[in-house]
C-alpha atoms as a PDB file:
ATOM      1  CA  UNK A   1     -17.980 -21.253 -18.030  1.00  0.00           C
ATOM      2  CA  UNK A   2     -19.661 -21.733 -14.283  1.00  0.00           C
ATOM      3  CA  UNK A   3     -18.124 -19.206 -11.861  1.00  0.00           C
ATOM      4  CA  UNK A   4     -18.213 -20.096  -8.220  1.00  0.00           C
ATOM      5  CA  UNK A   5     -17.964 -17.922  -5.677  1.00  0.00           C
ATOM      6  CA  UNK A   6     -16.940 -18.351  -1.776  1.00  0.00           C
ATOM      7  CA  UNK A   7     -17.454 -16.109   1.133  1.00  0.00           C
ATOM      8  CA  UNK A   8     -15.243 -16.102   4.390  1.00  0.00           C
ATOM      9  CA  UNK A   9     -15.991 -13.926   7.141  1.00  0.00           C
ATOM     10  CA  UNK A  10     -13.292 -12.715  10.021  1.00  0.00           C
ATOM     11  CA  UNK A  11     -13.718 -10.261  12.831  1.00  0.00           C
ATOM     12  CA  UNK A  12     -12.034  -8.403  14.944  1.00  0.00           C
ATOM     13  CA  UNK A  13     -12.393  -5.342  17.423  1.00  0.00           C
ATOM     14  CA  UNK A  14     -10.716  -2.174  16.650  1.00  0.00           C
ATOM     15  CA  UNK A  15     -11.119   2.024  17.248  1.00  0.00           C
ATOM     16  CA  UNK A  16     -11.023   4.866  15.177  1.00  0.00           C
ATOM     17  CA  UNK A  17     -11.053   8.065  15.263  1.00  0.00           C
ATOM     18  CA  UNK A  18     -12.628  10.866  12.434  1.00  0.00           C
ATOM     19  CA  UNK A  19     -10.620  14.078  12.176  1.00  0.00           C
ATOM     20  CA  UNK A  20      -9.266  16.407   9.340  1.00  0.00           C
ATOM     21  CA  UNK A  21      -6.292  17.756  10.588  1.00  0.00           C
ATOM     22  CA  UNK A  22      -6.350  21.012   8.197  1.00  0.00           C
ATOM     23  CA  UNK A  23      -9.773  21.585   9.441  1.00  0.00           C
ATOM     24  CA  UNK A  24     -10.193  23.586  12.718  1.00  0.00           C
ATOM     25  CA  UNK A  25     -11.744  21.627  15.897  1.00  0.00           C
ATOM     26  CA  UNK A  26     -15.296  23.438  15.438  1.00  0.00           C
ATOM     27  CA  UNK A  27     -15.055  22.077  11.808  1.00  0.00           C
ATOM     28  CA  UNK A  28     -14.513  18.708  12.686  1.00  0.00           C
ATOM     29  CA  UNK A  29     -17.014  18.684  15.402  1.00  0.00           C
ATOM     30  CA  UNK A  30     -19.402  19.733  13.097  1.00  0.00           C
ATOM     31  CA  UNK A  31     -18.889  16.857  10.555  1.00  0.00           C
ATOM     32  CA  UNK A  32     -18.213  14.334  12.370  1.00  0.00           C
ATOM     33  CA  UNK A  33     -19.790  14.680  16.038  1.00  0.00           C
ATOM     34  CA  UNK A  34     -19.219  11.965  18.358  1.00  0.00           C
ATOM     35  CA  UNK A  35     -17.667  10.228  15.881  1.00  0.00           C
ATOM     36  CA  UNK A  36     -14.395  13.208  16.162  1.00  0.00           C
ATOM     37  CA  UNK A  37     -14.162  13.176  19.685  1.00  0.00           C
ATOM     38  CA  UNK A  38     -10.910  12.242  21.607  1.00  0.00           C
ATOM     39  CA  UNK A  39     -10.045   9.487  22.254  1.00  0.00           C
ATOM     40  CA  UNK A  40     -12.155   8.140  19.541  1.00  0.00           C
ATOM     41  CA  UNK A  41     -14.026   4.849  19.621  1.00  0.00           C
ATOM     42  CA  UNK A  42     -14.484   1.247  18.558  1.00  0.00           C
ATOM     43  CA  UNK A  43     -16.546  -1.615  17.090  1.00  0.00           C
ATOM     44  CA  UNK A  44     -16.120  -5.100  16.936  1.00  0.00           C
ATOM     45  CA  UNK A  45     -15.637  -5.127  13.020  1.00  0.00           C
ATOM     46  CA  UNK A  46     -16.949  -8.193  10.734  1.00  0.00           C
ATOM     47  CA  UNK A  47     -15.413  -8.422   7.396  1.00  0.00           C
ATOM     48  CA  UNK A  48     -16.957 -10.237   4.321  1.00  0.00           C
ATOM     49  CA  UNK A  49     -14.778 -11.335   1.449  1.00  0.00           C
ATOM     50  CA  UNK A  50     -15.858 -12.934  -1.503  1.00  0.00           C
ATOM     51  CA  UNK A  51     -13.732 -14.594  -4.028  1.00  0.00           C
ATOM     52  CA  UNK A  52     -14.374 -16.212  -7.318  1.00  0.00           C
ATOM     53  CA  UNK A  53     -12.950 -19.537  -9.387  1.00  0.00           C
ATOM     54  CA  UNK A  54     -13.517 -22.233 -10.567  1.00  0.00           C
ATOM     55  CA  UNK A  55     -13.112 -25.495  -9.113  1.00  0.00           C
ATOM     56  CA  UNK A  56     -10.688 -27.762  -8.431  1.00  0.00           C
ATOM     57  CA  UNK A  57     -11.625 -30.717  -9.891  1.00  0.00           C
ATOM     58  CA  UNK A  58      -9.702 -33.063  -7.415  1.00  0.00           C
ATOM     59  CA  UNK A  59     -10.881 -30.853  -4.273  1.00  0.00           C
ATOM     60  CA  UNK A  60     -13.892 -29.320  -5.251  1.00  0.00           C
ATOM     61  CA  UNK A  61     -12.402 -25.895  -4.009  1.00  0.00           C
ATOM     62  CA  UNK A  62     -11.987 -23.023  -5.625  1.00  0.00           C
ATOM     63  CA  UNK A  63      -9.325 -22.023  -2.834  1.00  0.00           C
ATOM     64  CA  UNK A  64      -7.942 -24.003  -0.172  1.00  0.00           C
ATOM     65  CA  UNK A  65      -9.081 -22.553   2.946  1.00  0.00           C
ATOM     66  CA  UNK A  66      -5.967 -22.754   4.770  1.00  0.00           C
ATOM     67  CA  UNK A  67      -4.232 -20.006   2.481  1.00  0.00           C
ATOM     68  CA  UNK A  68      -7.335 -18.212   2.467  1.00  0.00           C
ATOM     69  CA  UNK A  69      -6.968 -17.924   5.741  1.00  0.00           C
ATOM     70  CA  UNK A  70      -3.549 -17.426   6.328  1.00  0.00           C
ATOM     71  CA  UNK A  71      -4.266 -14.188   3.836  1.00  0.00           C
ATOM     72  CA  UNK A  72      -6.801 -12.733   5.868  1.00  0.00           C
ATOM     73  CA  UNK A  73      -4.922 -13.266   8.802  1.00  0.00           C
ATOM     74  CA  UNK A  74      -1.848 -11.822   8.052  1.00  0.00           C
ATOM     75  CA  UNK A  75      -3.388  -8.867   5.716  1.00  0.00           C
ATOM     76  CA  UNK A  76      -6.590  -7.835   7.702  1.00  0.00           C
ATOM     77  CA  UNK A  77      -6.681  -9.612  10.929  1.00  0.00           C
ATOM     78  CA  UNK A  78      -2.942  -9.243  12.607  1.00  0.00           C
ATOM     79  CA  UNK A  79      -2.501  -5.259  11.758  1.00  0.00           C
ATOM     80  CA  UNK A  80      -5.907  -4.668  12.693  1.00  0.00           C
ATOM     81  CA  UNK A  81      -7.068  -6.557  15.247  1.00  0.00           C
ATOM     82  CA  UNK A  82      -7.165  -4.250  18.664  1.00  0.00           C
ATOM     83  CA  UNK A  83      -5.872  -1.367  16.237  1.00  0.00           C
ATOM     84  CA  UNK A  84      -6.407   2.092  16.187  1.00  0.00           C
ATOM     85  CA  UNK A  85      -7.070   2.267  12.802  1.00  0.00           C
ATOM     86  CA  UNK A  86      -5.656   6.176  12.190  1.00  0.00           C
ATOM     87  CA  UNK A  87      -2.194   4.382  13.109  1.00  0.00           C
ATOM     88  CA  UNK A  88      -2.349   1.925  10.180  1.00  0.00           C
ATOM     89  CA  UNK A  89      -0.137   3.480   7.062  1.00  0.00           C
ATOM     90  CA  UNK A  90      -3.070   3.862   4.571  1.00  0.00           C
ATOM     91  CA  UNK A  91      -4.726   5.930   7.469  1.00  0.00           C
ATOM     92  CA  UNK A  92      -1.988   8.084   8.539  1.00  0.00           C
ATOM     93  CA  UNK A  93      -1.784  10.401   5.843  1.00  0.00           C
ATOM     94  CA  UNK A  94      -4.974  12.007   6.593  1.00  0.00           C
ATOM     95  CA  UNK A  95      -7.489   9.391   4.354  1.00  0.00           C
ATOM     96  CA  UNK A  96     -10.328   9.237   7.554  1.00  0.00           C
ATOM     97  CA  UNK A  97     -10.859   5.634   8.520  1.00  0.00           C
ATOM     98  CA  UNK A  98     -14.344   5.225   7.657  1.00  0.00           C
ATOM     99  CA  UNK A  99     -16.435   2.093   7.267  1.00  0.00           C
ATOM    100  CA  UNK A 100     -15.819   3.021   3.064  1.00  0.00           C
ATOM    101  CA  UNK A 101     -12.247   3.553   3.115  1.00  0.00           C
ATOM    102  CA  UNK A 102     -11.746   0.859   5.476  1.00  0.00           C
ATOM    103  CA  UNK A 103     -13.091  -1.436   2.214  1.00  0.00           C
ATOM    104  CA  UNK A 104     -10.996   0.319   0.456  1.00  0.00           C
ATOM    105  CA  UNK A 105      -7.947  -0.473   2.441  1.00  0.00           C
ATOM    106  CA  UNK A 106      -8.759  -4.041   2.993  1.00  0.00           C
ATOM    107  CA  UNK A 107      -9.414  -4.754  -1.115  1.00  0.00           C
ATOM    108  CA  UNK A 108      -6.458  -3.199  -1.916  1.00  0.00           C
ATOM    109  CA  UNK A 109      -4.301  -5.314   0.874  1.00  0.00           C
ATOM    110  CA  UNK A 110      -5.857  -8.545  -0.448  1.00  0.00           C
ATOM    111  CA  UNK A 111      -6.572  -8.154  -4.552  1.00  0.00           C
ATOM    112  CA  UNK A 112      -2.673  -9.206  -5.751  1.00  0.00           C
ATOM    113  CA  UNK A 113      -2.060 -11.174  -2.556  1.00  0.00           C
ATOM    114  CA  UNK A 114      -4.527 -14.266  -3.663  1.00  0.00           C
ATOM    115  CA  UNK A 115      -3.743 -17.194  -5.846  1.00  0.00           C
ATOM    116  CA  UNK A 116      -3.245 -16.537  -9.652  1.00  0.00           C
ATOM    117  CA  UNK A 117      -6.775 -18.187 -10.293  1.00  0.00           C
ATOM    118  CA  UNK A 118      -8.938 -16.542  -7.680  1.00  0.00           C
ATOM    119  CA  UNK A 119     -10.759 -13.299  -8.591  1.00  0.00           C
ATOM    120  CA  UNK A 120     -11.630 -10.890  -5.345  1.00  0.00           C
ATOM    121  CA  UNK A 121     -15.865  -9.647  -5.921  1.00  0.00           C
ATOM    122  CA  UNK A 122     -16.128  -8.123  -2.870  1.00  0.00           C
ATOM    123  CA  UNK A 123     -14.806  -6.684   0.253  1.00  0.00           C
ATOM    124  CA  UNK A 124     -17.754  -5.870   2.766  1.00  0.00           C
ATOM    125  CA  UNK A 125     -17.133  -4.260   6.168  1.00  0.00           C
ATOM    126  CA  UNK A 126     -19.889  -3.880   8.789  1.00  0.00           C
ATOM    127  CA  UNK A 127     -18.863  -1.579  11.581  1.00  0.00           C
ATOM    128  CA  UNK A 128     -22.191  -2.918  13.550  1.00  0.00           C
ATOM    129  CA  UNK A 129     -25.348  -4.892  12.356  1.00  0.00           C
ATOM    130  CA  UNK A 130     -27.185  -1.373  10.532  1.00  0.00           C
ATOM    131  CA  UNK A 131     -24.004  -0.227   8.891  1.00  0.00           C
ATOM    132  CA  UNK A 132     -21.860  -1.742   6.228  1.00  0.00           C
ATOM    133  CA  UNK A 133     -19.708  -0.615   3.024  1.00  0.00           C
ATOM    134  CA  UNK A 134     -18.669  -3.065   0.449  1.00  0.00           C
ATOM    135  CA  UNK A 135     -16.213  -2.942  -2.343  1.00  0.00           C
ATOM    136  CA  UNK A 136     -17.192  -4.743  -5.637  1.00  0.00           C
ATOM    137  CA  UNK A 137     -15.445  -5.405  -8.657  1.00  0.00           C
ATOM    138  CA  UNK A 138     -17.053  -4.180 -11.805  1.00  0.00           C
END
């Protein structure tokens, strides 16, 4: 059987911050530099996701768009969007909102929230054009 995959790209602006709490200031600083300082910072975020199906044979989709969408949207885009991300629940139990956790957070919000038929590959997250982190499924 033909597998057909599909790639939909959002963005959105948020800030972060990289601190350990049970490590002492001098610690962080020396882990994380800039990166630890208050207040912390931001990037304007892009996020890949790629899903897999087959097609419809009467719309020649493997998804409709529009719930696609409206996924991404209310998973990814309206809790982070302008977000600190330490705020966010996954981040404020002391996991450090990196670019790889961030794909971390994002597959896990989206994997059982698509349509029984649609398989999530991959969850990639570039905090600017040099730096990404993806999530794949094995």
């Amino acid at each position: 059987m033909i597998r057909t995959s599909l790639t939909r790209a959002i963005e959105f602006p948020a800030g972060h911050r990289y601190e350990r709490t049970d490590w002492t200031e001098s610690e962080n600083e020396a882990r994380f530099g800039r990166c630890y300082r208050p207040p912390g910072h931001g990037h304007n975020y892009r996020v890949e996701v790629t899903v897999c199906g087959e097609p419809n044979p009467e719309t020649g989709m493997i998804v409709d768009l529009g719930e696609l969408d409206g996924i991404l949207q209310r998973e990814v885009v309206e809790p982070m969007d302008h977000a600190f991300l330490n705020e966010l629940p996954e981040f404020a139990g002391g996991l450090i909102p990196t670019t790889e956790n961030l794909s971390h957070v994002i597959w896990n919000r989206l994997e059982h929230r698509l349509p029984g038929n649609i398989v999530l590959v991959t969850v990639r997250v570039r905090e600017d054009r040099n730096l990404w982190a993806e999530c794949t499924k094995s």
